[in-house]
Protein backbone atom coordinates (compact mmCIF):
# COMPACT_ATOMS: atom_id res chain seq x y z
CA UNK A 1 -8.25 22.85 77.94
CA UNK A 2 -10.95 20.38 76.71
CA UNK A 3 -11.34 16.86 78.17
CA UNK A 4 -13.54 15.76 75.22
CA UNK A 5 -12.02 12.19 73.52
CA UNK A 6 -12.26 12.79 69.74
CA UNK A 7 -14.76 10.18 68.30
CA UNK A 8 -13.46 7.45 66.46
CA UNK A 9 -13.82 8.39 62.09
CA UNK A 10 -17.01 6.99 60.66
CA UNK A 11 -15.06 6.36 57.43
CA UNK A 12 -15.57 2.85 56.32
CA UNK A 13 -12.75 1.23 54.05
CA UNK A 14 -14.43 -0.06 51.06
CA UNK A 15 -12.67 -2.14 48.57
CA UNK A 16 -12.05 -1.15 45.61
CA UNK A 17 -12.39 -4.88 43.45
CA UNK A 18 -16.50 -4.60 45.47
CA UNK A 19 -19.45 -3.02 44.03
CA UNK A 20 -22.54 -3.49 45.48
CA UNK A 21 -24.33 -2.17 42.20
CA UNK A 22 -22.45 -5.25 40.03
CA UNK A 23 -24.11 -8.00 38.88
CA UNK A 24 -24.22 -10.86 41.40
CA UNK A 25 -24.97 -14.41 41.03
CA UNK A 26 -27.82 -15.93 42.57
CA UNK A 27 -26.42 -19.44 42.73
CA UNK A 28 -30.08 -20.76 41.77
CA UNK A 29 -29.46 -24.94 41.33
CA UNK A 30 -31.22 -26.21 38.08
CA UNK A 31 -31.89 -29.41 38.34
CA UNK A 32 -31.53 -31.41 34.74
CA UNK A 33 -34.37 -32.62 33.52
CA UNK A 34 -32.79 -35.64 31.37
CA UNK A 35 -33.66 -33.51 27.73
CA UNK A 36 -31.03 -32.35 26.61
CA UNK A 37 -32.99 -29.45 24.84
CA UNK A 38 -34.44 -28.28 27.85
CA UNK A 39 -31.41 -28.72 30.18
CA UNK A 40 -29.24 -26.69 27.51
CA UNK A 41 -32.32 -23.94 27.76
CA UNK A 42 -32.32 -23.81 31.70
CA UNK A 43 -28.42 -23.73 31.43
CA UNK A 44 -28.84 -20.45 29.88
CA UNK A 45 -30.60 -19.02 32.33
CA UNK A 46 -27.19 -18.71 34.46
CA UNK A 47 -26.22 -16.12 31.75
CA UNK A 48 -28.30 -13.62 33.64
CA UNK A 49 -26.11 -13.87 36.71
CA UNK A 50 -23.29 -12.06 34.98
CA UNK A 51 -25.68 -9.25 33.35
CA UNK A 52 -26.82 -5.91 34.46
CA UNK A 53 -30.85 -6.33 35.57
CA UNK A 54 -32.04 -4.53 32.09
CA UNK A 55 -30.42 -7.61 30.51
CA UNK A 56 -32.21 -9.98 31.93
CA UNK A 57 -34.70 -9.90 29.90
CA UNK A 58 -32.93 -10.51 26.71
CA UNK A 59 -32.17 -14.40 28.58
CA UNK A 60 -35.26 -14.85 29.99
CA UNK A 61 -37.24 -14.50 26.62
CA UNK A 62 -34.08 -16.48 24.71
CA UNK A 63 -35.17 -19.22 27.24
CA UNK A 64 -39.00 -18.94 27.14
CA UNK A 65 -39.00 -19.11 23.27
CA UNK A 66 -36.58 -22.31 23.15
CA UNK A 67 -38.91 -23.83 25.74
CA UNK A 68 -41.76 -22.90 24.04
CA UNK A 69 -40.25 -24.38 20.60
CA UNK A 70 -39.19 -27.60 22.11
CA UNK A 71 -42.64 -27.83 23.81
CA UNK A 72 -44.00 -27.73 20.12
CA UNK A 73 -42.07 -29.93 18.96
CA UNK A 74 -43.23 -32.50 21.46
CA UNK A 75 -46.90 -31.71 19.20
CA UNK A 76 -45.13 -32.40 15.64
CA UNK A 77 -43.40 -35.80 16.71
CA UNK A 78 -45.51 -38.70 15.31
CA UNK A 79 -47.62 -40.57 18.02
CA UNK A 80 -47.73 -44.06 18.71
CA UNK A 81 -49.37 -45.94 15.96
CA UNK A 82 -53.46 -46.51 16.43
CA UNK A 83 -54.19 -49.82 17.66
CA UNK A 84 -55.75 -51.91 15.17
CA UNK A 85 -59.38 -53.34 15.44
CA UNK A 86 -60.05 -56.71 17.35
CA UNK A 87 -63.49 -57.05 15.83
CA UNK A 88 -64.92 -57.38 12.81
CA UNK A 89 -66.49 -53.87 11.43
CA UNK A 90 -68.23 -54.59 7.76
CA UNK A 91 -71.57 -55.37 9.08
CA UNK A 92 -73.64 -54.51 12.47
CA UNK A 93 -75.02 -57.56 13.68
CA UNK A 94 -78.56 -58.10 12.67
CA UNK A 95 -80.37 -57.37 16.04
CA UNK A 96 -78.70 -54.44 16.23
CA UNK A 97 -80.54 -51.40 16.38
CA UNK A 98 -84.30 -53.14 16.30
CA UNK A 99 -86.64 -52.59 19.39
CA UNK A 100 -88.30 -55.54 20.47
């Protein structure tokens, strides 16, 4: 006759709706920046939270180019207007340029 205790099974219940491997969320906040553009762009980036790490990428250069684009857009908008002269520019004045 033995007196061992038979040790407790090492199995481990694991649910069946869990999968470590699965896409998780990070739950990164993105703060708006007030540009609608932009905001929409960084919005996007919460697409990768339901995607497999090899599609990441796909989002993160959808994002990068619509940054980029509204970034050169900022460069095509006109500019404020140039001020206008408060002096008088047809002739130097007379001493000017002379060495005395």
């Amino acid at each position: 006759m033995s007196d061992a205790v038979p040790e407790p099974s090492q199995e481990v219940a694991v649910d069946p709706e869990h999968d470590p491997a699965a896409p998780a969320p990070l739950h990164v906040v993105r703060t708006p920046t007030g540009d609608p553009e932009v905001d929409a762009r960084l919005e996007r980036l919460g697409d990768a939270d339901h995607l497999a790490t090899d599609g990441h990428m796909e989002v993160y250069e959808d994002v990068h180019r619509g940054l980029r684009d509204a970034l050169t857009a900022l460069d095509a908008r006109p500019g404020p207007p140039e001020p206008s002269p408060s002096y008088d520019q047809r002739a130097p004045s007379p001493s000017y340029g002379t060495r005395s």
